[in-house]
Protein backbone atom coordinates (compact mmCIF):
# COMPACT_ATOMS: atom_id res chain seq x y z
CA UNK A 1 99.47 106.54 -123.33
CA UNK A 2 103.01 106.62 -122.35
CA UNK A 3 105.87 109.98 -123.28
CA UNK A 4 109.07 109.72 -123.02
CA UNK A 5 110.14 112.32 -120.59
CA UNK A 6 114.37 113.15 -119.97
CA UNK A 7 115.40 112.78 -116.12
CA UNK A 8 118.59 114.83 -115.58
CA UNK A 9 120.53 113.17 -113.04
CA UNK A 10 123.28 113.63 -110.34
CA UNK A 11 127.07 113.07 -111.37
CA UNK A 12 128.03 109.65 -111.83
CA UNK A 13 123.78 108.21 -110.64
CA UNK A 14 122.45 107.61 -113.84
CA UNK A 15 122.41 103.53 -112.74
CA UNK A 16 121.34 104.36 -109.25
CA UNK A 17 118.50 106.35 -110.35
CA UNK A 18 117.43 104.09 -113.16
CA UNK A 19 117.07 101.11 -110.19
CA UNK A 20 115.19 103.19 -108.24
CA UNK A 21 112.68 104.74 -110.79
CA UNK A 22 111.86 100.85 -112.34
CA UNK A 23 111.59 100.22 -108.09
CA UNK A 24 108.69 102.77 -108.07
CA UNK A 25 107.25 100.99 -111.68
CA UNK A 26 108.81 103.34 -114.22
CA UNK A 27 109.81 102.35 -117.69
CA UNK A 28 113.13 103.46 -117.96
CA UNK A 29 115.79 103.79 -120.73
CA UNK A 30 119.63 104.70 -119.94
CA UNK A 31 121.63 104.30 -123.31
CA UNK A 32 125.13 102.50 -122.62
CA UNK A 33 128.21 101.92 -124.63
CA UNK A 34 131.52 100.52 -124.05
CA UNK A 35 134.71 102.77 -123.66
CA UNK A 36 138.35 102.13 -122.52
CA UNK A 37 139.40 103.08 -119.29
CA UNK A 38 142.99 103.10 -118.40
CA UNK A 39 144.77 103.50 -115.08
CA UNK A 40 148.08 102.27 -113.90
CA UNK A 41 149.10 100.85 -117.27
CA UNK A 42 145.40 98.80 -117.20
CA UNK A 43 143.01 98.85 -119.79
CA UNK A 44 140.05 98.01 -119.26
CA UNK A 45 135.66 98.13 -121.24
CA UNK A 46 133.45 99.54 -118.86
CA UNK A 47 129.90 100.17 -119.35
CA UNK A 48 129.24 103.95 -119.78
CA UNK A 49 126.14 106.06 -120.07
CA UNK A 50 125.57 107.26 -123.75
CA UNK A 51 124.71 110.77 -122.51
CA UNK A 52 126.03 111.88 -119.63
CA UNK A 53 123.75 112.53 -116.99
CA UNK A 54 120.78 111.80 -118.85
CA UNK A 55 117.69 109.33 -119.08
CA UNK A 56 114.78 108.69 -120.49
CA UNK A 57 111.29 107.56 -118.36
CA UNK A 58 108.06 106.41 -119.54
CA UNK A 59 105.14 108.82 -118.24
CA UNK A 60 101.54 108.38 -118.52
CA UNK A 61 100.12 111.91 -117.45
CA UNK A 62 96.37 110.40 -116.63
CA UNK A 63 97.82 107.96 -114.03
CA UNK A 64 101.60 108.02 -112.98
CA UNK A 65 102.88 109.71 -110.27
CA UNK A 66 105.34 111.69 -111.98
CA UNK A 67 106.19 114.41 -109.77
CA UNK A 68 107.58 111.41 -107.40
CA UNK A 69 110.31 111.56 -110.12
CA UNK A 70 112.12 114.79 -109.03
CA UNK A 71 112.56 113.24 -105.41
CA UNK A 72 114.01 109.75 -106.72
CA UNK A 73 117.54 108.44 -104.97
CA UNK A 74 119.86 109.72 -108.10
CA UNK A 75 117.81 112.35 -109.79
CA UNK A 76 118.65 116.05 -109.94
CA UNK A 77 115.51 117.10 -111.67
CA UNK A 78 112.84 116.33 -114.28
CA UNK A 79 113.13 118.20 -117.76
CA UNK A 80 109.98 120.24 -117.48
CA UNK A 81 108.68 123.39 -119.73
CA UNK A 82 107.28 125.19 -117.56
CA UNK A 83 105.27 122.97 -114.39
CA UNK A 84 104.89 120.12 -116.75
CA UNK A 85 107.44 117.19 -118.23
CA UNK A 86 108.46 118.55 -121.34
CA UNK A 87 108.17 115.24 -124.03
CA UNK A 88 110.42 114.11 -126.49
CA UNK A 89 109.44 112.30 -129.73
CA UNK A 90 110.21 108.59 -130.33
């Protein structure tokens, strides 16, 4: 049965490391919304991550590799409690 772990990621890699974890056959979930971005009198909608640094994965303890998570191009670390993935509710 699949949890819903959160990946905490490095600045600015939540896209990177989403490609890469679906790469290695994770279920992944990175919230976006739109925001303005201006620069030299430009505006401009970009797609933004809802929570900055953040993600959500798919684990099945009994069969995924989830430890391969913490080594992923784009991930800073796993939230664990203690040495396992600590689970959020749906």
């Amino acid at each position: 049965m699949n949890s819903w772990c959160v990946v905490y990621t490095q600045a600015q890699s939540e896209a990177k490391a989403a490609g890469h974890l679906r790469r290695q056959g994770f279920n992944v979930y990175l919230p976006e919304c739109y925001k303005l971005r201006r620069h030299a009198r430009k505006k401009e909608r970009i797609k933004s991550p809802l929570f900055s640094r953040y993600l959500f994965v798919a684990v099945d303890m009994t069969k995924d590799r989830w430890r391969a998570i913490n080594s992923t191009i784009g991930v800073s670390h796993l939230i664990c409690c203690g040495d396992r993935p600590r689970f959020i509710s749906e």
